[in-house]
N, C-alpha and C. Protein backbone atom coordinates (compact mmCIF):
# COMPACT_ATOMS: atom_id res chain seq x y z
N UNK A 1 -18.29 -16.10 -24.44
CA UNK A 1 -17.10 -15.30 -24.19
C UNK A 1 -17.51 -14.02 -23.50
N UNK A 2 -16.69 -13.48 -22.66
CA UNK A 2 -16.98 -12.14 -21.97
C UNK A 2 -16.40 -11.21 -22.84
N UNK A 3 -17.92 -10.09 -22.77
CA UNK A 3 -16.93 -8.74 -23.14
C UNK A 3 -16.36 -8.32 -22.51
N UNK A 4 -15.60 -7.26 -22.99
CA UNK A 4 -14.78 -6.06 -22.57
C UNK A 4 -14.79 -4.58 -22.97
N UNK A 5 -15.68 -3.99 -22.25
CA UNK A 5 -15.79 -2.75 -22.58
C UNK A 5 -14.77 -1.30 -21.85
N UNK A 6 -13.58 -1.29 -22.56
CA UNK A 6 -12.73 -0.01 -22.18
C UNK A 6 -13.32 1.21 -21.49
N UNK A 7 -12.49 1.64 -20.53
CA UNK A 7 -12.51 2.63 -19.99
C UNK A 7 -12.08 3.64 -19.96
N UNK A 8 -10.64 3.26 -19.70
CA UNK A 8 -9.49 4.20 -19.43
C UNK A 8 -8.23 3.01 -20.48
N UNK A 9 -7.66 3.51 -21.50
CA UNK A 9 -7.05 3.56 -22.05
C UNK A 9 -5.63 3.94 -22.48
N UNK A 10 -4.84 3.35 -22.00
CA UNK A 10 -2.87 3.99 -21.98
C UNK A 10 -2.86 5.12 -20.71
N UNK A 11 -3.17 5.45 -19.60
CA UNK A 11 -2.70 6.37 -18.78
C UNK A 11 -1.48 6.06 -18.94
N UNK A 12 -0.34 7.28 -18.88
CA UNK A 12 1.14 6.65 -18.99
C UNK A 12 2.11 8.01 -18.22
N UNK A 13 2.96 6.59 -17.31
CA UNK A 13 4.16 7.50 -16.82
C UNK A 13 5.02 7.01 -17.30
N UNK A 14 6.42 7.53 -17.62
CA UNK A 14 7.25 7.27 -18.84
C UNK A 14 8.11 8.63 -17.90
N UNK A 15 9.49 7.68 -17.17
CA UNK A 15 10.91 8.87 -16.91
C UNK A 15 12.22 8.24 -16.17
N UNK A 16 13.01 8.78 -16.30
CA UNK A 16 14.37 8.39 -16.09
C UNK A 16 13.77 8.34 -14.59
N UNK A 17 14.19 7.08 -13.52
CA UNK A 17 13.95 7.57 -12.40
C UNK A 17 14.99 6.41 -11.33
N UNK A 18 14.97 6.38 -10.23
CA UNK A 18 15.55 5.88 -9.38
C UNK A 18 14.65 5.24 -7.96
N UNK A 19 14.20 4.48 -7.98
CA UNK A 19 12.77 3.83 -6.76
C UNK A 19 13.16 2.98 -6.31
N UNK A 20 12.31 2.38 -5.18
CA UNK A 20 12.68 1.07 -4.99
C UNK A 20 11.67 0.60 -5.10
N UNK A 21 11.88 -0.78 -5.80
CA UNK A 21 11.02 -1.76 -6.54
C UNK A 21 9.89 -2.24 -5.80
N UNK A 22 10.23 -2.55 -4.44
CA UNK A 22 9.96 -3.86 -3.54
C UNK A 22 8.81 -2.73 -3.20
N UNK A 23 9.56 -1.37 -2.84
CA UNK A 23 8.42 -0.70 -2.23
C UNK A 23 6.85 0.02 -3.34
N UNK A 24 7.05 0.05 -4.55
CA UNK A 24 6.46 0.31 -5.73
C UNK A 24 5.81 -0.77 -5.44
N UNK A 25 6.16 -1.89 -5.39
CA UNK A 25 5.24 -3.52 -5.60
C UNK A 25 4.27 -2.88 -4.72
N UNK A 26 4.57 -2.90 -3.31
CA UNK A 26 3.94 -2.60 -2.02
C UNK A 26 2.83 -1.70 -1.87
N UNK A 27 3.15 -0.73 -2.42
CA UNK A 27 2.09 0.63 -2.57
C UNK A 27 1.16 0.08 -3.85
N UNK A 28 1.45 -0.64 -4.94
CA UNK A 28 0.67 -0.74 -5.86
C UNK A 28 -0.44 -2.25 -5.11
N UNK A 29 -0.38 -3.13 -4.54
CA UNK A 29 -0.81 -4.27 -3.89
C UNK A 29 -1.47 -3.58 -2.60
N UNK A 30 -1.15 -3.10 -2.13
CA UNK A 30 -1.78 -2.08 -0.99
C UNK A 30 -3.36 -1.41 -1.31
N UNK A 31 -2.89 -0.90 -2.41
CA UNK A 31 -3.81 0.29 -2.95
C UNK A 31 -5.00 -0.60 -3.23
N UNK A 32 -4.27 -2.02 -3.99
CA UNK A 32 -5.55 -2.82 -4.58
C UNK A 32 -6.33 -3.42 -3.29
N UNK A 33 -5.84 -3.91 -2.34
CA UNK A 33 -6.38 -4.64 -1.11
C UNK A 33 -7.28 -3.59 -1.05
N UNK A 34 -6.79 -1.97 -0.41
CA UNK A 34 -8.13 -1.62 0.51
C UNK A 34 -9.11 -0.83 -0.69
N UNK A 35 -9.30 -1.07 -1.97
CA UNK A 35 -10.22 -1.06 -3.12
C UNK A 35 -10.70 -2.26 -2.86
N UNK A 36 -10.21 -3.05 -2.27
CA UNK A 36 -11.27 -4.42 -2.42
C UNK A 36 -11.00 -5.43 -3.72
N UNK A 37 -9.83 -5.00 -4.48
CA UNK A 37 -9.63 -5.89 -5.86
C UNK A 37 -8.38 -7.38 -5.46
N UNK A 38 -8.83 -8.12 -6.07
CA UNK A 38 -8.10 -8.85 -6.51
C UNK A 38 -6.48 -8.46 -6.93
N UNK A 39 -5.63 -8.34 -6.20
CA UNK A 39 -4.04 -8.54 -6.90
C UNK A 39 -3.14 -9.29 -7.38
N UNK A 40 -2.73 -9.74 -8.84
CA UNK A 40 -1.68 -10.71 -9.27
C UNK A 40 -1.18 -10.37 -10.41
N UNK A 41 -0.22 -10.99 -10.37
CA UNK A 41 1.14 -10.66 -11.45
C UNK A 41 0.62 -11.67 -12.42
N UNK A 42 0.26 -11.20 -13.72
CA UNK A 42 -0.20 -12.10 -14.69
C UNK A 42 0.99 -12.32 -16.03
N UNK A 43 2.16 -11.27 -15.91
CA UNK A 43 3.04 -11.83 -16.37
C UNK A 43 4.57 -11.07 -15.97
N UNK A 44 5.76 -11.87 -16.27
CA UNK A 44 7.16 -11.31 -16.03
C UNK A 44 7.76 -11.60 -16.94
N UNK A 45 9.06 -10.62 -17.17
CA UNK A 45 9.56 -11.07 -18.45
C UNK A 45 11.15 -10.50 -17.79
N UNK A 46 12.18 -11.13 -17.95
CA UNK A 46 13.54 -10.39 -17.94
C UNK A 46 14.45 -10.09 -18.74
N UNK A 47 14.67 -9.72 -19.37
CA UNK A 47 15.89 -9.55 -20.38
C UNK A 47 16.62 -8.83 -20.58
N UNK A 48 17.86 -9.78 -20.76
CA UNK A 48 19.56 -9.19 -20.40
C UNK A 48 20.00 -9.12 -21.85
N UNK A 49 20.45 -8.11 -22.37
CA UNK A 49 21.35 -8.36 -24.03
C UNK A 49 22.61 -6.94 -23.92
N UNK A 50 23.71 -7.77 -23.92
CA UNK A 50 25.04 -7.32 -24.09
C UNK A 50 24.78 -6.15 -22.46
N UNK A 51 24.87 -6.76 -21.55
CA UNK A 51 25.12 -5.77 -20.13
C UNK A 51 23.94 -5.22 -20.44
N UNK A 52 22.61 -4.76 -20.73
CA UNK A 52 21.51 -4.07 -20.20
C UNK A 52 20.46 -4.77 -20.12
N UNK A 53 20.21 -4.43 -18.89
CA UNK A 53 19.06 -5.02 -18.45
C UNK A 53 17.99 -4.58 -18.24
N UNK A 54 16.57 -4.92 -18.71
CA UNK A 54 15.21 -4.80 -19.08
C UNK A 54 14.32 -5.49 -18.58
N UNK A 55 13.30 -5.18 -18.03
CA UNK A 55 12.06 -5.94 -17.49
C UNK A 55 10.63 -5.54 -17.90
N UNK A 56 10.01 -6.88 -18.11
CA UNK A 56 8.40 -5.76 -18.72
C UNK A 56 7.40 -7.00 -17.29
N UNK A 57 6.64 -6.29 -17.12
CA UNK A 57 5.46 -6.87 -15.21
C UNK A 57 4.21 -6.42 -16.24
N UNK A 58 3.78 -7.21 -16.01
CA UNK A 58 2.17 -6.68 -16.03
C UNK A 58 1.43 -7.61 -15.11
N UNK A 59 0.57 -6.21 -13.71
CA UNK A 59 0.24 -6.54 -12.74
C UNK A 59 -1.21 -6.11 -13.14
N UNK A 60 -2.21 -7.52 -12.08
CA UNK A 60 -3.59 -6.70 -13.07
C UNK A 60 -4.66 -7.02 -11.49
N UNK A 61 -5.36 -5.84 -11.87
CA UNK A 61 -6.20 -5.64 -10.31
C UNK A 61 -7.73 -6.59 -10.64
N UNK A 62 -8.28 -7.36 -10.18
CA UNK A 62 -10.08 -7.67 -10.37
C UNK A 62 -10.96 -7.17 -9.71
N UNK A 63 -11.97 -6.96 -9.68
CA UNK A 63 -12.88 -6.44 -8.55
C UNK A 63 -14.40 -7.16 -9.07
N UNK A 64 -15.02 -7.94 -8.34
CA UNK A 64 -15.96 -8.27 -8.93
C UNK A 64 -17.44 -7.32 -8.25
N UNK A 65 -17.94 -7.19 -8.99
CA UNK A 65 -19.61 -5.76 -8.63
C UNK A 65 -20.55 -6.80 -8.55
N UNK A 66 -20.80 -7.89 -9.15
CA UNK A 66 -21.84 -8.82 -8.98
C UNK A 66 -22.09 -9.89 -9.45
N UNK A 67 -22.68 -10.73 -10.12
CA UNK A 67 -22.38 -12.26 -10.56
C UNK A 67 -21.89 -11.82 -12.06
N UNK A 68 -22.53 -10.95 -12.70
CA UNK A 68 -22.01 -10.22 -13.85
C UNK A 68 -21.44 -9.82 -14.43
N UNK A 69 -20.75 -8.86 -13.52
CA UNK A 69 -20.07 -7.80 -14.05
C UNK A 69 -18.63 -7.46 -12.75
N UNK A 70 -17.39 -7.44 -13.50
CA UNK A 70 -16.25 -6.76 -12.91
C UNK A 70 -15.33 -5.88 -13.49
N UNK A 71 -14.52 -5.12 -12.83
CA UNK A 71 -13.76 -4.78 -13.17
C UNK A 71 -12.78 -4.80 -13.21
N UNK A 72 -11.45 -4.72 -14.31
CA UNK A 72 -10.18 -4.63 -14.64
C UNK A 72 -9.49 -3.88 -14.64
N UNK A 73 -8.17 -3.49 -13.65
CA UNK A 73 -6.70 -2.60 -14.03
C UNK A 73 -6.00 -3.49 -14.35
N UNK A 74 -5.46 -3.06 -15.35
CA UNK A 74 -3.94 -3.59 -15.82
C UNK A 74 -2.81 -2.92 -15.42
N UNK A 75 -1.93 -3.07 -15.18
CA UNK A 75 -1.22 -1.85 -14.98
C UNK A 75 0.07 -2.67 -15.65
N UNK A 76 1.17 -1.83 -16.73
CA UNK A 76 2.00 -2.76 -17.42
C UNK A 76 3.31 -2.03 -17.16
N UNK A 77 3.95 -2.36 -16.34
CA UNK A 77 5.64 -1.75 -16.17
C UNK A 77 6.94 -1.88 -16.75
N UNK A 78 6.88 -1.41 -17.82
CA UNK A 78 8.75 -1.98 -18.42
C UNK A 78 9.52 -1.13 -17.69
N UNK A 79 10.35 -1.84 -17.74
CA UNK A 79 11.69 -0.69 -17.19
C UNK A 79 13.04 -1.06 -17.87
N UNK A 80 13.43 -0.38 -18.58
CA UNK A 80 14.68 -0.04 -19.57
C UNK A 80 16.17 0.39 -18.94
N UNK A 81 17.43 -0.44 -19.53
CA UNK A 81 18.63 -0.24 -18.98
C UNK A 81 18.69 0.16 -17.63
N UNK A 82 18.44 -0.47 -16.42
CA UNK A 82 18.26 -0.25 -15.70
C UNK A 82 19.32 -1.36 -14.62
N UNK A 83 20.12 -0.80 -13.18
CA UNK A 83 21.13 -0.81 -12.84
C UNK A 83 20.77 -0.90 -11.52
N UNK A 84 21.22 -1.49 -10.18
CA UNK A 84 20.93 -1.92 -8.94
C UNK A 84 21.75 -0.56 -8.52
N UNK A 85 21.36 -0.21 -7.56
CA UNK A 85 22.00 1.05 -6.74
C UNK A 85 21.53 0.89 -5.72
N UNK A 86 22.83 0.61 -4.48
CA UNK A 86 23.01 0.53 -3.02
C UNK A 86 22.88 1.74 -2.46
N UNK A 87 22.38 2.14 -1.63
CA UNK A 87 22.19 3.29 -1.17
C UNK A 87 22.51 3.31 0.52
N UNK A 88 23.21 4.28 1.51
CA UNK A 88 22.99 4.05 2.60
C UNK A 88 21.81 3.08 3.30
N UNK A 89 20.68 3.56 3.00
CA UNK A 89 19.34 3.17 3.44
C UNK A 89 18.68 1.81 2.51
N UNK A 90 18.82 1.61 1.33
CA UNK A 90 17.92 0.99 0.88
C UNK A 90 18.45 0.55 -0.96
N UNK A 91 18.37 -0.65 -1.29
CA UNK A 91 18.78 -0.84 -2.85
C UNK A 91 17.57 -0.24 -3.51
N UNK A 92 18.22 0.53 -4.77
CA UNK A 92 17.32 1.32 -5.47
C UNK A 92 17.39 1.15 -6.94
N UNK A 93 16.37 0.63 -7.43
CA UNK A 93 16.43 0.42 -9.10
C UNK A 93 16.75 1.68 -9.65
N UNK A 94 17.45 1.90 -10.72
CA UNK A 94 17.94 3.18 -11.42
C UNK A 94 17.76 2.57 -13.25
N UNK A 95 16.79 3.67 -13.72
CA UNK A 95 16.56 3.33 -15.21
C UNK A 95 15.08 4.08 -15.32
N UNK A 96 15.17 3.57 -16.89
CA UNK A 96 13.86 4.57 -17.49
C UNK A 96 12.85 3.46 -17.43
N UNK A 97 11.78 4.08 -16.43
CA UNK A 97 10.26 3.22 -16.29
C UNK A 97 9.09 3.79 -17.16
N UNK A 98 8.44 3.02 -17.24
CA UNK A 98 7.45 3.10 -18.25
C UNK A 98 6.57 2.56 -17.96
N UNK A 99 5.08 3.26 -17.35
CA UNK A 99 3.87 2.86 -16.54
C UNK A 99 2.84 2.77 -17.21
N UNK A 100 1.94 1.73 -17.99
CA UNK A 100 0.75 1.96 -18.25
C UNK A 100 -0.40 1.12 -18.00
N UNK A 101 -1.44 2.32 -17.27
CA UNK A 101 -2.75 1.76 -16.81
C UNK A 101 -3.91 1.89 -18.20
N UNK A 102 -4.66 0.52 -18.10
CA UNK A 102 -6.01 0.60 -18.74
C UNK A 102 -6.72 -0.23 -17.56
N UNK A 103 -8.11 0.24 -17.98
CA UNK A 103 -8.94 -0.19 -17.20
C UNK A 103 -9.96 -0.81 -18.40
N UNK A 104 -10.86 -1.71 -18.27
CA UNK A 104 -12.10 -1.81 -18.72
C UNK A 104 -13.14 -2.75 -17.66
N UNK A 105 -14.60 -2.51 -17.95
CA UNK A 105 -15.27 -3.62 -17.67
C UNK A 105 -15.43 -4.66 -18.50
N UNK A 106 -15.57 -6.22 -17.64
CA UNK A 106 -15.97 -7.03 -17.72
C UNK A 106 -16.99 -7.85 -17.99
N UNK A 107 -18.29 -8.21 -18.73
CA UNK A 107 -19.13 -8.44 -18.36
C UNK A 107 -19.22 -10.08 -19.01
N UNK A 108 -20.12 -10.69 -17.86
CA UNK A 108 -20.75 -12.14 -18.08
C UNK A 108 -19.22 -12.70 -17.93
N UNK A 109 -18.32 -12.81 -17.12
CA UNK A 109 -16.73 -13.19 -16.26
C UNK A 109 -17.00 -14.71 -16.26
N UNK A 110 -17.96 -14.94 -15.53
CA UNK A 110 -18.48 -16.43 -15.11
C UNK A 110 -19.07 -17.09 -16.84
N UNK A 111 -19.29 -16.85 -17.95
CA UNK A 111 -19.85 -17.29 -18.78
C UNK A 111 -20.82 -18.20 -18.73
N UNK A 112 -21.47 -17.39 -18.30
CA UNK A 112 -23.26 -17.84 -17.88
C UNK A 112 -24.09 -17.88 -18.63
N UNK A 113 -24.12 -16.67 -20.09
CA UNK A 113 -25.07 -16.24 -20.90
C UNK A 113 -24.73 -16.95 -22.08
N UNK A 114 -23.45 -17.74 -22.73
CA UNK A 114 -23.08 -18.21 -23.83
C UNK A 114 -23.63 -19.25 -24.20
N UNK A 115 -24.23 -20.04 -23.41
CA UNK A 115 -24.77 -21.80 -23.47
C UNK A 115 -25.45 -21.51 -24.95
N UNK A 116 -26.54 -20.65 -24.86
CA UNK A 116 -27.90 -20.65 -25.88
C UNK A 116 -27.59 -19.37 -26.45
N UNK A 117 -28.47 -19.44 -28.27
CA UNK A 117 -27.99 -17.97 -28.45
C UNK A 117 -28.96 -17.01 -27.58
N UNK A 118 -29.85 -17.90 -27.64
CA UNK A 118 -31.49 -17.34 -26.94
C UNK A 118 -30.95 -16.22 -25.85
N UNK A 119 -30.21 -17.20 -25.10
CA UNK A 119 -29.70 -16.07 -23.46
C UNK A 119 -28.37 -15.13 -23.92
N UNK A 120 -27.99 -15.30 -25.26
CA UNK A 120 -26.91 -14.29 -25.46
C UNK A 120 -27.57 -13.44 -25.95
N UNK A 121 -28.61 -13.07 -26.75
CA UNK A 121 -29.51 -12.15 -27.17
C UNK A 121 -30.20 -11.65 -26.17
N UNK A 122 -30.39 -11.86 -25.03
CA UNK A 122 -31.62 -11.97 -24.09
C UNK A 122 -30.46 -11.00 -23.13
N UNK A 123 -29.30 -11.43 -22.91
CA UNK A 123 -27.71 -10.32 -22.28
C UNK A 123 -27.97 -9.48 -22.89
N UNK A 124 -27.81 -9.03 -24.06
CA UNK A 124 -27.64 -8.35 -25.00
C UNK A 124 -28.90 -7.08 -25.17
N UNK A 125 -29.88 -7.67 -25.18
CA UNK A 125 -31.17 -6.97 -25.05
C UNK A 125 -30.96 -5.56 -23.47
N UNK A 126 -30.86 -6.95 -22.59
CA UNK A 126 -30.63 -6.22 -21.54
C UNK A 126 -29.64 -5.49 -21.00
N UNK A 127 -28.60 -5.47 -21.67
CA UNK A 127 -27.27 -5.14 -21.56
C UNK A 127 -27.76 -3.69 -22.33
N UNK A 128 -28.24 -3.49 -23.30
CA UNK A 128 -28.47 -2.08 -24.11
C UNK A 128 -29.64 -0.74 -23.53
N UNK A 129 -30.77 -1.75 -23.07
CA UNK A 129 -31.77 -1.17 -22.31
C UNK A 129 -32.20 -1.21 -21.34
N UNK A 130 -32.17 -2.23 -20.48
CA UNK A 130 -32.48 -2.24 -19.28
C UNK A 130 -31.34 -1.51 -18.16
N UNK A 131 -29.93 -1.89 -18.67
CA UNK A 131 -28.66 -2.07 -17.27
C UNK A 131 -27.78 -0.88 -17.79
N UNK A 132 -28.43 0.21 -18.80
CA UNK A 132 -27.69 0.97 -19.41
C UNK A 132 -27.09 1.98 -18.10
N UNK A 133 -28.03 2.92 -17.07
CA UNK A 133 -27.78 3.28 -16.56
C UNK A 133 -26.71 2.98 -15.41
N UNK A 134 -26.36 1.50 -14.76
CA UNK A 134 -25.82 0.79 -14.23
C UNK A 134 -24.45 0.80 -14.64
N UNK A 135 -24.77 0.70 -15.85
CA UNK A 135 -23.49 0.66 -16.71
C UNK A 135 -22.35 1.99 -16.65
N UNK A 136 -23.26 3.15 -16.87
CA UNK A 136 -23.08 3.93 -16.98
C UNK A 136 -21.81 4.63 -14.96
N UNK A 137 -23.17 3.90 -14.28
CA UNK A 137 -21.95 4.00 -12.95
C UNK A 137 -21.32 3.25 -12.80
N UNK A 138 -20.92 2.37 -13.40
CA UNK A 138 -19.67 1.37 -13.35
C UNK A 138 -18.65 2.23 -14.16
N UNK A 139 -18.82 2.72 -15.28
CA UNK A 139 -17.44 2.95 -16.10
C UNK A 139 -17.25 4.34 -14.95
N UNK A 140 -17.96 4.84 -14.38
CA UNK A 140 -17.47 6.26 -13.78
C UNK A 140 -16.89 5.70 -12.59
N UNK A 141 -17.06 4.42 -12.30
CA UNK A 141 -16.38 4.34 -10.91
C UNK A 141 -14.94 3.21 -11.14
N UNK A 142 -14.72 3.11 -12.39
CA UNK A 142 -13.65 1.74 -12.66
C UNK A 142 -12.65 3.39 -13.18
N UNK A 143 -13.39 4.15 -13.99
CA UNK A 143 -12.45 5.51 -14.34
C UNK A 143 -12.09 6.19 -13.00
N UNK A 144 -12.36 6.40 -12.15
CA UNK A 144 -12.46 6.99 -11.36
C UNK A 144 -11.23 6.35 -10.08
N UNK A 145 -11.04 4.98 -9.91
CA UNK A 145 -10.38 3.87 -9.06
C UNK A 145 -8.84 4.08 -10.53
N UNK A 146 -8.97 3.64 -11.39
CA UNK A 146 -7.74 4.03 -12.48
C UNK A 146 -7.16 5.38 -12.43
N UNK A 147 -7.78 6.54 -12.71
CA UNK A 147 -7.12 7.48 -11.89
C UNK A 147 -6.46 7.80 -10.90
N UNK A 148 -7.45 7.17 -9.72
CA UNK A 148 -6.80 7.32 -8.62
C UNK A 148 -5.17 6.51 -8.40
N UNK A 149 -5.55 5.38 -8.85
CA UNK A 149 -3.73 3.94 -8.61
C UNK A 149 -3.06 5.32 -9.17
N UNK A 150 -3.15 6.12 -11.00
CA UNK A 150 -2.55 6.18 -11.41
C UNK A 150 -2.04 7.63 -10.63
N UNK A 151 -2.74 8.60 -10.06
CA UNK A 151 -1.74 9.60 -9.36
C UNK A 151 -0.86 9.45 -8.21
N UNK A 152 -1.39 7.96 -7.31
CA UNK A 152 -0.47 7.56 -6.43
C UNK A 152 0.63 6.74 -6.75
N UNK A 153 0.75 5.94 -8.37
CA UNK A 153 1.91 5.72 -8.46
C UNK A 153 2.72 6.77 -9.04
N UNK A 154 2.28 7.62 -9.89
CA UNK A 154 3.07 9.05 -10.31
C UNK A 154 3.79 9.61 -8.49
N UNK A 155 2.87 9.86 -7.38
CA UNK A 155 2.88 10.64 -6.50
C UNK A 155 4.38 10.31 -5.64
N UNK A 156 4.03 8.35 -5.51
CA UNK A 156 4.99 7.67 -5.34
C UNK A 156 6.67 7.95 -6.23
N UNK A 157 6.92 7.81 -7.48
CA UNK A 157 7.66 8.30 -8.02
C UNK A 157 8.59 9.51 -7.87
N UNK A 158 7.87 9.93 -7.72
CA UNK A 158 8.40 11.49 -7.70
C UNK A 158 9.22 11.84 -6.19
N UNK A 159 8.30 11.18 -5.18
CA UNK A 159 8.79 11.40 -3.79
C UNK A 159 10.34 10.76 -3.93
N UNK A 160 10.28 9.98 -4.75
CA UNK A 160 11.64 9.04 -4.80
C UNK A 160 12.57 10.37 -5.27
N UNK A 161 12.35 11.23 -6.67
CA UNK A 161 12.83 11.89 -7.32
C UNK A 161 13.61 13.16 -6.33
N UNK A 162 12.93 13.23 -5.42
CA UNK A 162 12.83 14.58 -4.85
C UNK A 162 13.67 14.36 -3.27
N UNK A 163 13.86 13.03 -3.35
CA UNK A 163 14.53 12.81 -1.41
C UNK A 163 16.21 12.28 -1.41
């Protein structure tokens, strides 16, 4: 089995807002392409009860560093009572969104090291002492890529708020 060692943990935007969806998709799939990650929708959910309508996305980024080791964004979007709004220019979702990024690494993705305990001890060994430093620039650069999605989808947001 692969671990998972956390990074970045609940970043969260959480506000009454008004966007458009299609273009949120766009900027968030964008961002992942020229990072070089993997982009897909790993789950959707819709739900309608008595006239309000609710959606929960969780979109999740991959990036693989080497036969080893990758990294993970999640990024998980509900959006609450929320209402289609036509606009001169453009249909605009209207409701309270709710954004949260975690990140962690990945390691042994391909499950390479599980066959024997021999080579899971032998990961393990090397995983603590040898690849510590390695390690160490991976979580600064998977923290570092999570930050970043997360001020350009805040940045995104807001431009909506403000035009």
């Amino acid at each position: 089995m692969s671990e998972k060692d956390y990074v970045v943990r609940e970043l969260k935007i959480s506000q009454g807002a008004q966007f458009n969806m299609i273009e949120l998709y766009k900027t968030l799939k964008t961002w992942f392409e020229i990072n070089r990650y993997s982009f897909f929708e790993k789950s959707y959910e819709d739900i309608t009860k008595k006239q309000i309508k609710s959606v929960k996305i969780t979109w999740e980024g991959q990036k693989e560093v080497d036969d080893y080791t990758r990294y993970v964004i999640e990024i998980k979007l509900k959006l609450d009572n929320y209402e289609i709004v036509q606009t001169q220019k453009e249909k605009l979702v209207d409701g309270k969104i709710t954004l949260s990024f975690e990140s962690f690494i990945e390691s042994d993705y391909e499950k390479k090291w599980e066959d024997k305990p021999i080579w899971k001890f032998i990961r393990s060994v090397s995983d603590k002492y040898f690849t510590a430093q390695k390690k160490v620039r991976f979580e600064k650069e998977v923290e570092e890529d999570t930050r970043d999605i997360f001020h350009k989808t805040k940045t995104f947001l807001n431009l909506y708020k403000f035009s």
